[in-house]
PDB file of N, CA and C in Angstrom:
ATOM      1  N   UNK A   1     -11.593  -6.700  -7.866  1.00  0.00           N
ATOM      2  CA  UNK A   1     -10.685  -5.601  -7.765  1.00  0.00           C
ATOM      3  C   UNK A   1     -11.524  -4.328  -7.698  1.00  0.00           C
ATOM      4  N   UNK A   2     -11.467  -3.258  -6.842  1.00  0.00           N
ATOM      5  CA  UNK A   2     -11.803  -1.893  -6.656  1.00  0.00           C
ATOM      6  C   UNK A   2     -10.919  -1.014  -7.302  1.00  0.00           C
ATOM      7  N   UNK A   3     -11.160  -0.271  -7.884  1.00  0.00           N
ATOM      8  CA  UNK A   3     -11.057   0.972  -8.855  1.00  0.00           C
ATOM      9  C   UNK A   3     -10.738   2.253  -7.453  1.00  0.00           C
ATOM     10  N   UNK A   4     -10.310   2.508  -6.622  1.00  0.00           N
ATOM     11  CA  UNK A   4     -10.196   3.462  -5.462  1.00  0.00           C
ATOM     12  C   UNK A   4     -10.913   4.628  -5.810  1.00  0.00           C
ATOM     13  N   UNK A   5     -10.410   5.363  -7.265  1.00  0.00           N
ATOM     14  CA  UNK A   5     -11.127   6.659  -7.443  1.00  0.00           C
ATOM     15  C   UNK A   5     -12.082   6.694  -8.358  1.00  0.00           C
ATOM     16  N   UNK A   6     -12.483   5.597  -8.843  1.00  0.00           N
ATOM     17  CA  UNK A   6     -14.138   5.336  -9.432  1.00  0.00           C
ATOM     18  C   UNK A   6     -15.261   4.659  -8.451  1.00  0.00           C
ATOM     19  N   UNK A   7     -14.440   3.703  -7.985  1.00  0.00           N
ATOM     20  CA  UNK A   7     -15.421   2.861  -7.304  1.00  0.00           C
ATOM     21  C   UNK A   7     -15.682   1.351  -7.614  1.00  0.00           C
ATOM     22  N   UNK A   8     -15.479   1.357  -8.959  1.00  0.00           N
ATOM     23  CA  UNK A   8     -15.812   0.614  -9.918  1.00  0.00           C
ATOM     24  C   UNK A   8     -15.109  -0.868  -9.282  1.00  0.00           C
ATOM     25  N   UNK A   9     -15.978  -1.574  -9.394  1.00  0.00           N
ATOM     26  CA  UNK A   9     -15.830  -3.216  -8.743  1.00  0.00           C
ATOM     27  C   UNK A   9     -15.596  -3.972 -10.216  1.00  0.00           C
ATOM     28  N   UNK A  10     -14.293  -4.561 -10.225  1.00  0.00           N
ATOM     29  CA  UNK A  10     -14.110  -5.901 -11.077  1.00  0.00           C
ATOM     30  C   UNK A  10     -14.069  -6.790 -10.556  1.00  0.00           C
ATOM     31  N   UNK A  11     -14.699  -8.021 -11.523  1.00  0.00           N
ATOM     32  CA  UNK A  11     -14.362  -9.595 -10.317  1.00  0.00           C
ATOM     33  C   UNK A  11     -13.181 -10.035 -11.366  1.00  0.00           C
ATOM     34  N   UNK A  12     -12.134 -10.681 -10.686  1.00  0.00           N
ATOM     35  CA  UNK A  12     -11.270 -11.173 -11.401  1.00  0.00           C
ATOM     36  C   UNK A  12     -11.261 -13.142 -11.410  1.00  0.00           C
ATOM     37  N   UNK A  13     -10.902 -14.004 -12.447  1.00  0.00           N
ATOM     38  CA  UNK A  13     -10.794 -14.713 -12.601  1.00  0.00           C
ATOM     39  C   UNK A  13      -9.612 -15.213 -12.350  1.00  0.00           C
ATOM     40  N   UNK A  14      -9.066 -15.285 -11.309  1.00  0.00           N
ATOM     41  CA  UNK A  14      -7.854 -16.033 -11.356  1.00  0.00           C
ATOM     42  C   UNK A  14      -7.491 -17.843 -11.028  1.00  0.00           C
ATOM     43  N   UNK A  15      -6.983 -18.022 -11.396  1.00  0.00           N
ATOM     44  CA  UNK A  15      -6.389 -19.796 -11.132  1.00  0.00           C
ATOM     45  C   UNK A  15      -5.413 -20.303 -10.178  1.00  0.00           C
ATOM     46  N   UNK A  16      -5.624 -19.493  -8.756  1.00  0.00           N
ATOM     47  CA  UNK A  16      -5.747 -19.163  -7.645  1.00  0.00           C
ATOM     48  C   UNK A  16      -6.271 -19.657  -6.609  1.00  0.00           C
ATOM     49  N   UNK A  17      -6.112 -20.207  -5.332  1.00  0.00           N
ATOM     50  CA  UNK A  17      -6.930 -20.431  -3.882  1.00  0.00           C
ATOM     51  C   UNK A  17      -6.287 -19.564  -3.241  1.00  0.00           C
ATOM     52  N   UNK A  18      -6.470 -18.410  -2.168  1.00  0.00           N
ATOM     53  CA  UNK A  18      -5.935 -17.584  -1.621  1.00  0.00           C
ATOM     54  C   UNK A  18      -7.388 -17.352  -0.948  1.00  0.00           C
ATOM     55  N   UNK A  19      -6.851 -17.387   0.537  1.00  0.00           N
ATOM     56  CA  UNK A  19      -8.294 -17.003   0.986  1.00  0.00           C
ATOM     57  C   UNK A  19      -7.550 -15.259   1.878  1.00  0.00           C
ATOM     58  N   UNK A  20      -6.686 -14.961   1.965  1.00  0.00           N
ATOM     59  CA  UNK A  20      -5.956 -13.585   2.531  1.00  0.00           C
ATOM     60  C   UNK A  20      -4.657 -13.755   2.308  1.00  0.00           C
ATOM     61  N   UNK A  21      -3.572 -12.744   2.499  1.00  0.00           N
ATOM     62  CA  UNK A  21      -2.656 -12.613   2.215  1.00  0.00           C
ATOM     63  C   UNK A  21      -2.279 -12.340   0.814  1.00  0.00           C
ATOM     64  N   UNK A  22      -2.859 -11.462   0.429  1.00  0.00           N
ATOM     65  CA  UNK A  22      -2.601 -10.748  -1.449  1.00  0.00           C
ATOM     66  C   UNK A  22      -2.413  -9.808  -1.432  1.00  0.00           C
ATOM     67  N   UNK A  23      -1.013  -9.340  -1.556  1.00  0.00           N
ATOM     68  CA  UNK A  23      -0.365  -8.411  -2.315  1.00  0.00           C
ATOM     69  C   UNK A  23       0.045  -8.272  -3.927  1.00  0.00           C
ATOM     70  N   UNK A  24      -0.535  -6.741  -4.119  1.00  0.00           N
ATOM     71  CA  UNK A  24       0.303  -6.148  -5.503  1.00  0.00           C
ATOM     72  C   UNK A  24       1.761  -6.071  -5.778  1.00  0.00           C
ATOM     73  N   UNK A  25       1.965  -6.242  -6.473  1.00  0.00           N
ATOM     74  CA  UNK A  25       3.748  -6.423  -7.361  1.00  0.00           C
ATOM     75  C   UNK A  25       3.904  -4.743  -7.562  1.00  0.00           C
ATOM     76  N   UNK A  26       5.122  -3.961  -6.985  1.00  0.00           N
ATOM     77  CA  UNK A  26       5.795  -2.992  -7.196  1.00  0.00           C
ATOM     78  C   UNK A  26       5.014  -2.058  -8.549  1.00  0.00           C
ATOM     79  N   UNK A  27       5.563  -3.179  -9.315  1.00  0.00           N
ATOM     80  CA  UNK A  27       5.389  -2.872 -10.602  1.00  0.00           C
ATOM     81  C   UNK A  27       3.578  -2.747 -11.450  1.00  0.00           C
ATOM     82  N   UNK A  28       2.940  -3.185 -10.586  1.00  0.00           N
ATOM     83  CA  UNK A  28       1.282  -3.463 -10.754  1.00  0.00           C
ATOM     84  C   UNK A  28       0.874  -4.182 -11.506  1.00  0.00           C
ATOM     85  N   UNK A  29       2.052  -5.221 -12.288  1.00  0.00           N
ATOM     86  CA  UNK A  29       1.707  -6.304 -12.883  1.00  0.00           C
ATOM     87  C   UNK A  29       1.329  -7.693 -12.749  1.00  0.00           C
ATOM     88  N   UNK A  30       1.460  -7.955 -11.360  1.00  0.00           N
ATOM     89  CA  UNK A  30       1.225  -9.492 -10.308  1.00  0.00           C
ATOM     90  C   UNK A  30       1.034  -9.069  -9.179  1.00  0.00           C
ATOM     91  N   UNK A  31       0.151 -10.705  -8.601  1.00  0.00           N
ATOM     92  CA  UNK A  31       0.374 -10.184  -7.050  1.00  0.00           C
ATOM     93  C   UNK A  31       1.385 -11.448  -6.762  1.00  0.00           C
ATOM     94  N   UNK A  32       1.770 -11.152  -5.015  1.00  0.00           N
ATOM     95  CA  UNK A  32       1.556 -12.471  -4.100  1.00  0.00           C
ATOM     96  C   UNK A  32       0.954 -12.915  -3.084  1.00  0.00           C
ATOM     97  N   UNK A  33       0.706 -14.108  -3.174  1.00  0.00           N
ATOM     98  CA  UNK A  33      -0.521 -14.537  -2.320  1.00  0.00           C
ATOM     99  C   UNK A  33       0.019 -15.683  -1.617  1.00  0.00           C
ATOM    100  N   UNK A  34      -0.519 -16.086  -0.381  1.00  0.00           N
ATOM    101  CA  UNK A  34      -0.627 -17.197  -0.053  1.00  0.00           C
ATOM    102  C   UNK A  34      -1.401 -18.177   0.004  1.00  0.00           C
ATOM    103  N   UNK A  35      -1.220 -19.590  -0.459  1.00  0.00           N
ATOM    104  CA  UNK A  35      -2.447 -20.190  -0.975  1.00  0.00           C
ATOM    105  C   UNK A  35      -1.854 -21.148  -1.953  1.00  0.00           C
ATOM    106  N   UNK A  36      -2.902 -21.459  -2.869  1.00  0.00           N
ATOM    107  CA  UNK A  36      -2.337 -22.532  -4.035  1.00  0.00           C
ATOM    108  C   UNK A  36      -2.182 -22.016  -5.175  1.00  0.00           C
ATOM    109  N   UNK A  37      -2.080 -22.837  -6.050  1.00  0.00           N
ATOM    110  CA  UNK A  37      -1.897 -22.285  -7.638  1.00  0.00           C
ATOM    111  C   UNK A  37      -2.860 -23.659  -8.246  1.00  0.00           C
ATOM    112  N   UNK A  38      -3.946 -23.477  -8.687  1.00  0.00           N
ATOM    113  CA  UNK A  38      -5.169 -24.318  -8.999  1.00  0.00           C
ATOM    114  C   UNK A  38      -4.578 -25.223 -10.265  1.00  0.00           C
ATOM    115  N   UNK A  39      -3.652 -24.379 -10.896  1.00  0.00           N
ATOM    116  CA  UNK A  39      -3.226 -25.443 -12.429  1.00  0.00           C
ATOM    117  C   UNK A  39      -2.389 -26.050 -11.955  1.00  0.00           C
ATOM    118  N   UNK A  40      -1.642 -26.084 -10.925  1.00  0.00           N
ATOM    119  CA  UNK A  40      -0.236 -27.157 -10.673  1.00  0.00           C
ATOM    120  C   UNK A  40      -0.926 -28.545 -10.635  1.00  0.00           C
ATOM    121  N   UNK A  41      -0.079 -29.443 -10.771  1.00  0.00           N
ATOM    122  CA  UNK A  41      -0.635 -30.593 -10.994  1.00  0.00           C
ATOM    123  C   UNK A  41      -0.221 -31.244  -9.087  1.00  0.00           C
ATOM    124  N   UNK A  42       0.209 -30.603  -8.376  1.00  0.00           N
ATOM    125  CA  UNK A  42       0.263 -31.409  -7.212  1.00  0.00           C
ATOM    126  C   UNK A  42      -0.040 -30.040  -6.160  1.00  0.00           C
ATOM    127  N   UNK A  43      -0.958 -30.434  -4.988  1.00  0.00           N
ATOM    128  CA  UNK A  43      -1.414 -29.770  -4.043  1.00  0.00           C
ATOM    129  C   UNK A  43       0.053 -29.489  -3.660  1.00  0.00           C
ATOM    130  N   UNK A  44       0.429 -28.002  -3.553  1.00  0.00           N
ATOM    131  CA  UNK A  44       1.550 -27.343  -2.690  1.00  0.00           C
ATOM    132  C   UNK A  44       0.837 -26.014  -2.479  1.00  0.00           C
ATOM    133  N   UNK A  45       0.916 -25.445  -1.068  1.00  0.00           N
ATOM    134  CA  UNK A  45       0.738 -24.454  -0.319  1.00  0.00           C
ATOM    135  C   UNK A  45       1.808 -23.777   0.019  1.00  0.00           C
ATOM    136  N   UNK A  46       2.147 -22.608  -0.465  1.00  0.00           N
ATOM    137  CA  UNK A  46       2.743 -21.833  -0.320  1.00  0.00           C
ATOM    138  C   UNK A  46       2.697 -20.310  -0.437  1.00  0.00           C
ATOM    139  N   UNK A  47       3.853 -19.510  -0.813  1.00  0.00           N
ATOM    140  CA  UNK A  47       3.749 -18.261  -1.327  1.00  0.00           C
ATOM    141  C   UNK A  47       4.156 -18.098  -2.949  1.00  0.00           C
ATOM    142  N   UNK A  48       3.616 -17.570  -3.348  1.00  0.00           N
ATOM    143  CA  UNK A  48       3.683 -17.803  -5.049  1.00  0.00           C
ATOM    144  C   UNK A  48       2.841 -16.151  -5.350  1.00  0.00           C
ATOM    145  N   UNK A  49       3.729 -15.746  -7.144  1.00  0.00           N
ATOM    146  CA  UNK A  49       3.676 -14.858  -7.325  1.00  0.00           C
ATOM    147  C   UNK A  49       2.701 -15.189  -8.721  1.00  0.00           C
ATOM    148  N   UNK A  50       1.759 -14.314  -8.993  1.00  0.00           N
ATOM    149  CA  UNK A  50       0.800 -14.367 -10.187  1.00  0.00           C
ATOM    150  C   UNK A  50       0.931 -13.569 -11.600  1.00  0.00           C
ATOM    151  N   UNK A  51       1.236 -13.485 -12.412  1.00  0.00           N
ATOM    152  CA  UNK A  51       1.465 -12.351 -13.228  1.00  0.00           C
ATOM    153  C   UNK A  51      -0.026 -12.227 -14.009  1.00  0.00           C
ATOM    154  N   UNK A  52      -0.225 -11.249 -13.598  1.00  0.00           N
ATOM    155  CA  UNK A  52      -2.195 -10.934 -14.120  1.00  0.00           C
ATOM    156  C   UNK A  52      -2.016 -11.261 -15.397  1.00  0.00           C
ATOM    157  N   UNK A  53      -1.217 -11.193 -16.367  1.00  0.00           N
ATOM    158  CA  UNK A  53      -1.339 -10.829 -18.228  1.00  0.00           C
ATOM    159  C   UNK A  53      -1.287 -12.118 -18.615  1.00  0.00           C
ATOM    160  N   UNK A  54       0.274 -13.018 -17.826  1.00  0.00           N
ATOM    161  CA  UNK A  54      -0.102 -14.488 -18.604  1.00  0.00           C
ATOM    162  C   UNK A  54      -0.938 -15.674 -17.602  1.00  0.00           C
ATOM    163  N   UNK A  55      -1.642 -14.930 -16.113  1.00  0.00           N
ATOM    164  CA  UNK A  55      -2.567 -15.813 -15.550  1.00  0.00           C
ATOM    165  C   UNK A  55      -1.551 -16.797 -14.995  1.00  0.00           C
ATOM    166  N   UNK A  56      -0.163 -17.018 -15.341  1.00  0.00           N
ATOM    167  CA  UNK A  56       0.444 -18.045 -14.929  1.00  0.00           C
ATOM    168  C   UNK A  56       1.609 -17.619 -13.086  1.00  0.00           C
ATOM    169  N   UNK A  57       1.409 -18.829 -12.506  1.00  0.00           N
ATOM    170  CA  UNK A  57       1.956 -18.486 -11.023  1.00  0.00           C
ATOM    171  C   UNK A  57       3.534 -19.165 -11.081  1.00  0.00           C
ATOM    172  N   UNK A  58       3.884 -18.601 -10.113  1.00  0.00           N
ATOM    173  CA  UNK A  58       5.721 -18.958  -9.943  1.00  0.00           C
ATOM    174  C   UNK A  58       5.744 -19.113  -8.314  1.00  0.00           C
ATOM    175  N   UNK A  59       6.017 -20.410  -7.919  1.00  0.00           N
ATOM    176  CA  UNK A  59       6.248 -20.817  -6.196  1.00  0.00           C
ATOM    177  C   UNK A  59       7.422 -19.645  -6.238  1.00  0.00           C
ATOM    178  N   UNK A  60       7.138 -18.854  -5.079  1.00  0.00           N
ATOM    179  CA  UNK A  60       8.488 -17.937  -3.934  1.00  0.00           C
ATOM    180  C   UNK A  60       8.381 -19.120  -3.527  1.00  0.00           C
ATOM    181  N   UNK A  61       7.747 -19.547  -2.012  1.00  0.00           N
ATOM    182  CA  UNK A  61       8.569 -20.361  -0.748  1.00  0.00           C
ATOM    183  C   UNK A  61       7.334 -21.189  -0.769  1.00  0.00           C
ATOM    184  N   UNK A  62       7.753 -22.763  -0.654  1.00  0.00           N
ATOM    185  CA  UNK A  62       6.680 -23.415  -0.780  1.00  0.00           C
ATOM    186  C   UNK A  62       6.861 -24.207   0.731  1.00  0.00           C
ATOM    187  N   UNK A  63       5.647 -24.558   1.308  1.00  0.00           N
ATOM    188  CA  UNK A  63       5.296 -25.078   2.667  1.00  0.00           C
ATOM    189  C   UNK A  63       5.622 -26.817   2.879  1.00  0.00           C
ATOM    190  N   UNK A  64       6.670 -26.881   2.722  1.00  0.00           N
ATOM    191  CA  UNK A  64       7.142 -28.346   3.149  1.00  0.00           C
ATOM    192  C   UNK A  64       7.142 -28.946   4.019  1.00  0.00           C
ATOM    193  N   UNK A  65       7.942 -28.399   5.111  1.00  0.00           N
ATOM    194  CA  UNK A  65       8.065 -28.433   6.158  1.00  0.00           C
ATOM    195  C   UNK A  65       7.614 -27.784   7.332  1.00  0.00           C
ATOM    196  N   UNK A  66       6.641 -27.466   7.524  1.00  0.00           N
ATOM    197  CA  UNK A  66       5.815 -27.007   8.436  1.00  0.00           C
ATOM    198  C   UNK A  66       4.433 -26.210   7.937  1.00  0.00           C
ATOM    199  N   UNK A  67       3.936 -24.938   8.418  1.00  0.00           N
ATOM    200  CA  UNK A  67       3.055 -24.182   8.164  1.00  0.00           C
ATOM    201  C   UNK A  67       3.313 -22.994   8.279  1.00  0.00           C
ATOM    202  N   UNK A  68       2.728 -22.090   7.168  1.00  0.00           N
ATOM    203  CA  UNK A  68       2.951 -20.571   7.214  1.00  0.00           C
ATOM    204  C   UNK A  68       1.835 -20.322   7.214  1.00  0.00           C
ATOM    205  N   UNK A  69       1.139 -19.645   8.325  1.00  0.00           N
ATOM    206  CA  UNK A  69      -0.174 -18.428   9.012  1.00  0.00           C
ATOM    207  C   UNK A  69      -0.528 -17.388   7.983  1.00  0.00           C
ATOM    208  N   UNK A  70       1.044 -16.961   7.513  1.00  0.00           N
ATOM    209  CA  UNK A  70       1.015 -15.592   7.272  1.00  0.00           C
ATOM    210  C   UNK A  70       1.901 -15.185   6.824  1.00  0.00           C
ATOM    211  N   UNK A  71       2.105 -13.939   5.677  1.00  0.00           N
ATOM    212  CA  UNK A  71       3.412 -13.564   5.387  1.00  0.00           C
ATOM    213  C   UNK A  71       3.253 -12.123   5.637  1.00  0.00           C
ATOM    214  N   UNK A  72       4.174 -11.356   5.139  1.00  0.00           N
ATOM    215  CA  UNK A  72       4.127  -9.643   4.686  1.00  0.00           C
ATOM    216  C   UNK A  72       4.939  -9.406   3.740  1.00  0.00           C
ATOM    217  N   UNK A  73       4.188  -8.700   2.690  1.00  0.00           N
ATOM    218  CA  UNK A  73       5.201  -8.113   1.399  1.00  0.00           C
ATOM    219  C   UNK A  73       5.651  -6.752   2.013  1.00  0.00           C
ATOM    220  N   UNK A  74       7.125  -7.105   1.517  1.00  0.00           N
ATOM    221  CA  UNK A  74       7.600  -5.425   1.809  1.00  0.00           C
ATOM    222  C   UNK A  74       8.278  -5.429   0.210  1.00  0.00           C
ATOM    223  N   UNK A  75       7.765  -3.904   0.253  1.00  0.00           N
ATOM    224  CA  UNK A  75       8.558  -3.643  -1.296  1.00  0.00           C
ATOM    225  C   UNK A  75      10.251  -3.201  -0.982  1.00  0.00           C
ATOM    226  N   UNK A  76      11.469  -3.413  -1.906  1.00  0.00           N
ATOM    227  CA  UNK A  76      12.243  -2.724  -1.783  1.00  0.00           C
ATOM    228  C   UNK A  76      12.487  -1.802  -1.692  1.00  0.00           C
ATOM    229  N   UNK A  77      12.769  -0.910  -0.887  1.00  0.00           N
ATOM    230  CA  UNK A  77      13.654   0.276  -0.978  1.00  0.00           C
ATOM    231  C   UNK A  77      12.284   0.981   0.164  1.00  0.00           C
ATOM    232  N   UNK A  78      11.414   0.215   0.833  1.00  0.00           N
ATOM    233  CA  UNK A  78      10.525   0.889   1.504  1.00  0.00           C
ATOM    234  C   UNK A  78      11.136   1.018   2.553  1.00  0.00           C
ATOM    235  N   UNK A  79      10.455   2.079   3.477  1.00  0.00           N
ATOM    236  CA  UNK A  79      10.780   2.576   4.758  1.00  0.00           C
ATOM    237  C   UNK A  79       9.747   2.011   5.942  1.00  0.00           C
TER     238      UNK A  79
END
């Protein structure tokens, strides 16, 4: 993670595979990513949301039936 107005580089530890597609949560408390969730006990690829504080992920839309490239977060109420 980059610090924008320090500079300052953190590496974060997450329990996570996401190789692109990571977005911040509104709120700056999670992201979502596309990718896996490393603690589930069964390989599913999908979109899933992270909450940084308890490290733990929640499937949005999981890839069953076909393949997703790519997503886009839009926040509510954006223009």
């Amino acid at each position: 993670m980059v610090n924008i107005q320090s500079g300052e580089r953190t590496k974060l530890d997450l329990p996570i595979t996401a190789r692109k597609g990571i977005y911040l949560s509104k709120d700056g408390k999670g992201i979502y990513y596309l990718g896996e969730d490393k603690n589930a006990k069964t390989d599913q690829r999908g979109i899933f949301y992270l909450d940084l504080k308890t490290k733990k992920s929640e499937p949005i839309f999981l890839q069953e039936d076909g393949f997703i490239n790519n997503f886009s977060y839009i926040r509510p109420g954006s223009k």
